[in-house]
C-alpha atoms as a PDB file:
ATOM      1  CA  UNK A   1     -10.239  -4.238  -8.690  1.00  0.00           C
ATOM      2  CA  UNK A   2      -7.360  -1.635  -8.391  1.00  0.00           C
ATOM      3  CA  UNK A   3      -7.047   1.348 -10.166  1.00  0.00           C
ATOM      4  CA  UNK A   4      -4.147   3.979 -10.524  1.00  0.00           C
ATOM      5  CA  UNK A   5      -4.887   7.346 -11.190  1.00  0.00           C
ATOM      6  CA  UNK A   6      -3.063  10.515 -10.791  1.00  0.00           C
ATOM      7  CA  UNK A   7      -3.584  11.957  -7.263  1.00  0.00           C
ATOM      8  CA  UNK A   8      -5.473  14.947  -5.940  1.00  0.00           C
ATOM      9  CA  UNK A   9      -5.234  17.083  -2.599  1.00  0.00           C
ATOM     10  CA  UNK A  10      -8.499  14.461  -1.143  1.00  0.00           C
ATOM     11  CA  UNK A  11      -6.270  11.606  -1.544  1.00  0.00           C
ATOM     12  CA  UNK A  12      -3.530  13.430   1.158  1.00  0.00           C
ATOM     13  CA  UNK A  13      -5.399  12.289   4.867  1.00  0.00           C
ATOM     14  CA  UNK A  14      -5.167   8.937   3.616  1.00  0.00           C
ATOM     15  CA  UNK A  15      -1.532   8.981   1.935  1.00  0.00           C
ATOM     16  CA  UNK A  16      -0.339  10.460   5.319  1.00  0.00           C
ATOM     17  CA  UNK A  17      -1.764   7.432   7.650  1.00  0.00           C
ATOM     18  CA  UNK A  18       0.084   4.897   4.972  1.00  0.00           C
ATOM     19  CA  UNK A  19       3.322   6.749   5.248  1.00  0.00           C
ATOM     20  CA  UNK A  20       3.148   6.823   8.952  1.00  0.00           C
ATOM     21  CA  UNK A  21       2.427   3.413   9.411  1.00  0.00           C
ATOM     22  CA  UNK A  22       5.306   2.959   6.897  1.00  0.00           C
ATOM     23  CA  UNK A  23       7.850   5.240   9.446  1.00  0.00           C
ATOM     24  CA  UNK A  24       6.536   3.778  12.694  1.00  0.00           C
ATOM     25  CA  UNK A  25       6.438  -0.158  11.366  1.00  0.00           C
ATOM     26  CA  UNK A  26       8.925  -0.480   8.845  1.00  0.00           C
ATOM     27  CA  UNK A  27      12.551   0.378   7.656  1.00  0.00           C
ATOM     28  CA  UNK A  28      11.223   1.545   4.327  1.00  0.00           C
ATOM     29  CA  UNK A  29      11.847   5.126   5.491  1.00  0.00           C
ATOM     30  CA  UNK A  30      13.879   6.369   7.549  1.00  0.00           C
ATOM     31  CA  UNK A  31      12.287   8.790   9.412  1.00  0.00           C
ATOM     32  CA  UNK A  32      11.235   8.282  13.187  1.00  0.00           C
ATOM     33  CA  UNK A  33       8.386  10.767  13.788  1.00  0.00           C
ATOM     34  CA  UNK A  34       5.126  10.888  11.949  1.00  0.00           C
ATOM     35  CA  UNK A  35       4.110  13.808   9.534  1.00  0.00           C
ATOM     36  CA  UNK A  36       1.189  16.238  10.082  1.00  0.00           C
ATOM     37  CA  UNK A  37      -1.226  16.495   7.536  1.00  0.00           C
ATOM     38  CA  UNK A  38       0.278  19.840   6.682  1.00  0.00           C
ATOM     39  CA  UNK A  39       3.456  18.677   5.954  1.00  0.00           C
ATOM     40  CA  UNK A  40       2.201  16.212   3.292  1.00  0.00           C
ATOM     41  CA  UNK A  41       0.481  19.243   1.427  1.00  0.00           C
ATOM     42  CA  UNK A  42       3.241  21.310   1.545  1.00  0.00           C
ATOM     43  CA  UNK A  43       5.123  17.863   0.115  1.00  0.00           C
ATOM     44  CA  UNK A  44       2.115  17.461  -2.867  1.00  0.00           C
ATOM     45  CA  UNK A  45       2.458  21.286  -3.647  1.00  0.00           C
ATOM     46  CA  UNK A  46       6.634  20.726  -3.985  1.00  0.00           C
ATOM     47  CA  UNK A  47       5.385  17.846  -6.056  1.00  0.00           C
ATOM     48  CA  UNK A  48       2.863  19.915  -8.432  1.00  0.00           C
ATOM     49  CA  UNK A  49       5.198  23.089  -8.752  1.00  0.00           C
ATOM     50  CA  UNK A  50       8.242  20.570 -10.121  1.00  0.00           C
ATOM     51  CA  UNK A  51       5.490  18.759 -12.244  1.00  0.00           C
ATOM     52  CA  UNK A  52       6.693  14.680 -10.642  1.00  0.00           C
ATOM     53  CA  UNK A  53       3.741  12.635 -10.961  1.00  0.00           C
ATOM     54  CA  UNK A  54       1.832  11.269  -7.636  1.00  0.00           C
ATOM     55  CA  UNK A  55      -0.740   7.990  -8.497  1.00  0.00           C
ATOM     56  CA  UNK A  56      -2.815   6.704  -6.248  1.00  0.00           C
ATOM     57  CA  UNK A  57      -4.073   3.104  -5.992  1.00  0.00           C
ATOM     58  CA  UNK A  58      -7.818   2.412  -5.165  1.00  0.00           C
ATOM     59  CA  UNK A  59      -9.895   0.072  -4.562  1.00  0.00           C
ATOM     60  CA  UNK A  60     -13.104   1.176  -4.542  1.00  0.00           C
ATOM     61  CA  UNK A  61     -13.582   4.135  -2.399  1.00  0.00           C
ATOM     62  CA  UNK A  62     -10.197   3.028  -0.157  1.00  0.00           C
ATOM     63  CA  UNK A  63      -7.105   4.263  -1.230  1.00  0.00           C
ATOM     64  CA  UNK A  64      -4.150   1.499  -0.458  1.00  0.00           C
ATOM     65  CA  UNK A  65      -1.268   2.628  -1.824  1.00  0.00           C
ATOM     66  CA  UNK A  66       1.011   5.506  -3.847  1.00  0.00           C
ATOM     67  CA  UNK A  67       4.044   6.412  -6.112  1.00  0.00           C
ATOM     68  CA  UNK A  68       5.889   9.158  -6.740  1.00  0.00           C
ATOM     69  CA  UNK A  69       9.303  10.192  -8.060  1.00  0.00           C
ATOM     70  CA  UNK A  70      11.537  13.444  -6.710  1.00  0.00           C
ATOM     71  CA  UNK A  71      14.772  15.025  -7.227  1.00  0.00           C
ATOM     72  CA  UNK A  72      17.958  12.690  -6.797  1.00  0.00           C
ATOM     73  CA  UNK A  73      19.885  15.631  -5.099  1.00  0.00           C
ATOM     74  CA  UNK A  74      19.383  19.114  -5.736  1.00  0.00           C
ATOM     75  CA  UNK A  75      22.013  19.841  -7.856  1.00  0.00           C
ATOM     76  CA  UNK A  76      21.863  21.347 -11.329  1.00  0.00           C
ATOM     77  CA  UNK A  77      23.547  18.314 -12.900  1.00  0.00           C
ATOM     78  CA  UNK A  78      21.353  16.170 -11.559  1.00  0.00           C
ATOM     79  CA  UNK A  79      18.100  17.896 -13.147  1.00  0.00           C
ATOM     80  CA  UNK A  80      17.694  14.338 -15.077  1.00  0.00           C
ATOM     81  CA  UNK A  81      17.736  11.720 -12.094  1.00  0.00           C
ATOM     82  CA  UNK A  82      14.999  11.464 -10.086  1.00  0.00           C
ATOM     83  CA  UNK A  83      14.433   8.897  -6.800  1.00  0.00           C
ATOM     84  CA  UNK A  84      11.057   7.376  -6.737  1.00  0.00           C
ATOM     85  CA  UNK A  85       8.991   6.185  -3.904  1.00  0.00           C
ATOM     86  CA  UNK A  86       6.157   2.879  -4.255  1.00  0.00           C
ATOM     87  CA  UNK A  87       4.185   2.537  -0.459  1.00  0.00           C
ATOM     88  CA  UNK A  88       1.318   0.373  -0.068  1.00  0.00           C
ATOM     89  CA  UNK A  89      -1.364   0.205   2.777  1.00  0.00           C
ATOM     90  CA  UNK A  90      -0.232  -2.106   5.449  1.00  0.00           C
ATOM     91  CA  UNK A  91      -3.239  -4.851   4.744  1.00  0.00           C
ATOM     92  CA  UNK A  92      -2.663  -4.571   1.108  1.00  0.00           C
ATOM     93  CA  UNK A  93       0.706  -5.711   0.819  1.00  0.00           C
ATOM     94  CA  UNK A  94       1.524  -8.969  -1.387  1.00  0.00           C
ATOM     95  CA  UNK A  95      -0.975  -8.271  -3.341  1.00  0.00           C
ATOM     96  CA  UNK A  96       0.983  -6.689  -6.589  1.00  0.00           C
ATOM     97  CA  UNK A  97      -0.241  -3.611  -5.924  1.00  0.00           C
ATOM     98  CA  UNK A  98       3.380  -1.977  -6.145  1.00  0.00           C
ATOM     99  CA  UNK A  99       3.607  -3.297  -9.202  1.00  0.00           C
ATOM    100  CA  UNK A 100       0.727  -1.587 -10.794  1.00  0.00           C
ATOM    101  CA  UNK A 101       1.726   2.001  -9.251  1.00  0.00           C
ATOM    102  CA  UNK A 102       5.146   1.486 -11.286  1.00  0.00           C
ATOM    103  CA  UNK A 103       4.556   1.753 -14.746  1.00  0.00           C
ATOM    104  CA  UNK A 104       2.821   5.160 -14.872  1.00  0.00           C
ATOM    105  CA  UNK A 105       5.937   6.570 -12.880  1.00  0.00           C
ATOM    106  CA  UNK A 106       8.127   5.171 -15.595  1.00  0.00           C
ATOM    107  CA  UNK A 107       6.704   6.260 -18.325  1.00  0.00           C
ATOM    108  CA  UNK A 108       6.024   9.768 -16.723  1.00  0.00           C
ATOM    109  CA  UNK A 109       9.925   9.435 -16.433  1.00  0.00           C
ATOM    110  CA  UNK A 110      10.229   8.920 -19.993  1.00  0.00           C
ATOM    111  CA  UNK A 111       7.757  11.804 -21.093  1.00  0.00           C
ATOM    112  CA  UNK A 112       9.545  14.408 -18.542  1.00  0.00           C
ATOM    113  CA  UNK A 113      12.834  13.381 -20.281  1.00  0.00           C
ATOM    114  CA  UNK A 114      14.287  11.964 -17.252  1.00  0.00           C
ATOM    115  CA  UNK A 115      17.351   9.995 -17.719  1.00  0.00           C
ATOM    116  CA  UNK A 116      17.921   7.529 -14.960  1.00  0.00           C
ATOM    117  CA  UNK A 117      15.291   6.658 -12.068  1.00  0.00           C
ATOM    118  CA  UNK A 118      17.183   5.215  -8.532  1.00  0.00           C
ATOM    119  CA  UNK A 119      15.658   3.820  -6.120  1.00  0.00           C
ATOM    120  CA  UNK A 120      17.017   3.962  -2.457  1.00  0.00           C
ATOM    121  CA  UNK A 121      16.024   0.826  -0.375  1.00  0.00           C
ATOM    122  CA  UNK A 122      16.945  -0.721   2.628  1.00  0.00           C
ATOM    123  CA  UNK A 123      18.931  -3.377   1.847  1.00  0.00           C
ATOM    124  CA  UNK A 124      17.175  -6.736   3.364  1.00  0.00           C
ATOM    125  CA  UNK A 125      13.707  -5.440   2.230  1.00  0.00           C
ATOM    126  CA  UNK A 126      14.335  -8.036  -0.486  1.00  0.00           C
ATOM    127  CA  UNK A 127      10.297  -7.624  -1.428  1.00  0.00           C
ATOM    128  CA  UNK A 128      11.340  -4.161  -2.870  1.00  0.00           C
ATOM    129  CA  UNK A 129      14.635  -4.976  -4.388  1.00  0.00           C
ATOM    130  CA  UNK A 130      12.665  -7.372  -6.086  1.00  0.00           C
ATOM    131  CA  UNK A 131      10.090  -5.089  -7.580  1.00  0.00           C
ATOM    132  CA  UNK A 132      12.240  -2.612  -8.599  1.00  0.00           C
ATOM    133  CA  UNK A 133      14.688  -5.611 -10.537  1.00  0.00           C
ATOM    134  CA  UNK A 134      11.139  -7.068 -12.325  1.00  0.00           C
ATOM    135  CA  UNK A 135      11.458  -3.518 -14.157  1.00  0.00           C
ATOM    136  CA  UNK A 136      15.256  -3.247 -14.889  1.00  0.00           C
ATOM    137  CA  UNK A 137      16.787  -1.462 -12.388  1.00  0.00           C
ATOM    138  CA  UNK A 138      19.943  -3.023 -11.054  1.00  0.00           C
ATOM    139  CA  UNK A 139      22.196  -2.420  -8.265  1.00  0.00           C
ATOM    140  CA  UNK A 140      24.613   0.050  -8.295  1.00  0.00           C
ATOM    141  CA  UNK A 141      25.672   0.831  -4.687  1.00  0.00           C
ATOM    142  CA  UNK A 142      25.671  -1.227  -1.223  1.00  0.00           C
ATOM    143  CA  UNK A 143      26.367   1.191   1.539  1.00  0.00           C
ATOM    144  CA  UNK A 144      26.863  -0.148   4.933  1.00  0.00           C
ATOM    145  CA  UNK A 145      25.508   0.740   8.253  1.00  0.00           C
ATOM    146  CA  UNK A 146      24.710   4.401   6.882  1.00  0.00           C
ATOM    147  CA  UNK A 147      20.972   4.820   9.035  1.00  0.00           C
ATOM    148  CA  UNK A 148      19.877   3.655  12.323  1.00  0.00           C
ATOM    149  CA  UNK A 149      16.500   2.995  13.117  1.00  0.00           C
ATOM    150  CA  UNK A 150      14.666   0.634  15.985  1.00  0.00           C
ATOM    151  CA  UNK A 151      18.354   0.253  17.685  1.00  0.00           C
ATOM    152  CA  UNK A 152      19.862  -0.972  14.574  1.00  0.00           C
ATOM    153  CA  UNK A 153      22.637   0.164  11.708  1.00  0.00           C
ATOM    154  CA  UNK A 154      21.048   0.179   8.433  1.00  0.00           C
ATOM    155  CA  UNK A 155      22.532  -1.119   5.157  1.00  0.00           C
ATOM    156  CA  UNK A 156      21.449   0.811   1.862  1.00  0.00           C
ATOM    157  CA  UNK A 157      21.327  -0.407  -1.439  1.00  0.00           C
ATOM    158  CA  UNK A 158      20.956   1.842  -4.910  1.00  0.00           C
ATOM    159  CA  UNK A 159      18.878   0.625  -7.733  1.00  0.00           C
ATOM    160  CA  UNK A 160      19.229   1.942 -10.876  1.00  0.00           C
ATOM    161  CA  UNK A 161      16.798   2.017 -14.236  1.00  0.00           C
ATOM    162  CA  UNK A 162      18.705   3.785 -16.971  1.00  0.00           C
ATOM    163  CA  UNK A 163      15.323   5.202 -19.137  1.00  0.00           C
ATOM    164  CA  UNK A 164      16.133   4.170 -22.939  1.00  0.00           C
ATOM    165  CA  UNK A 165      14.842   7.369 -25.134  1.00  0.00           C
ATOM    166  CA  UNK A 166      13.684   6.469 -28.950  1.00  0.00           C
ATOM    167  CA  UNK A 167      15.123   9.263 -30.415  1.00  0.00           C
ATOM    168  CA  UNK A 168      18.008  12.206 -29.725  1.00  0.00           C
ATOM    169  CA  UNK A 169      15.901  15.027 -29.684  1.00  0.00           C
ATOM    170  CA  UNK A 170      14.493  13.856 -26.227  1.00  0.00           C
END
């Protein structure tokens, strides 16, 4: 059975070997060289100090995958987008785990008063465009040839989920 549950400075070791796998296997980011274990606390501290959520998804004592949101760009007029981020564990994938991990970041969206979520994806990973469409985000942007990694140009595509708020005073 999976579980998601907010994350803690123990889950770090093994959220670092799933986003290193991701940025030596896959197109998902688009980084080339690994991260120390140091970099991904000084990442969770950024995280913490801005208050964005990080979940974890277990299965019993493994951890196979995580979520996360940051800041669009840095800007003061973007204070109410935020980018989010859905990795699973290599030999957990297709199972609907990324699924599960993004609910909680939506609704921690909502609660933070965030306006509009984007996600940035590579644009034949099709499994993630996917995803993100099952929960309303659409395409907004199709930029060509803008990364190169493993000898190749990179397409990106935008995704967009505008957050609906029930009243004005959020």
């Amino acid at each position: 059975m999976i579980n998601i549950r907010q994350a803690t400075e123990d889950d770090l070791p093994a959220m670092l070997d799933i986003y290193n796998e991701i940025i030596l296997t896959t197109t998902a980011v688009w980084q080339y060289d690994p991260h120390t274990l140091s970099m991904r606390q000084e990442w969770f501290t950024i995280k913490q100090q801005l208050g964005h959520p990080v979940y974890v998804a277990t299965e019993g004592a493994a951890l196979v995958g995580f979520s996360t949101f940051g800041p669009f760009r840095n800007w003061q007029g973007y204070r109410y987008t935020v980018e989010n981020s859905v990795y699973v564990a290599a030999h957990h994938r297709g199972r609907g785990i990324a699924k599960l991990l993004m609910p909680p970041l939506i609704a921690a969206a909502k609660q933070l008063n965030i306006h509009a979520i984007v996600a940035g994806i590579e644009a034949s990973n099709e499994i993630s465009i996917a995803l993100h469409q099952q929960f309303g985000f659409v395409e907004v942007a199709h930029f060509k040839e803008v990364g190169f990694k493993f000898n190749r140009w990179l397409d990106l595509k935008f995704l967009q989920l505008v957050i609906e708020h029930n009243n004005s005073n959020d």
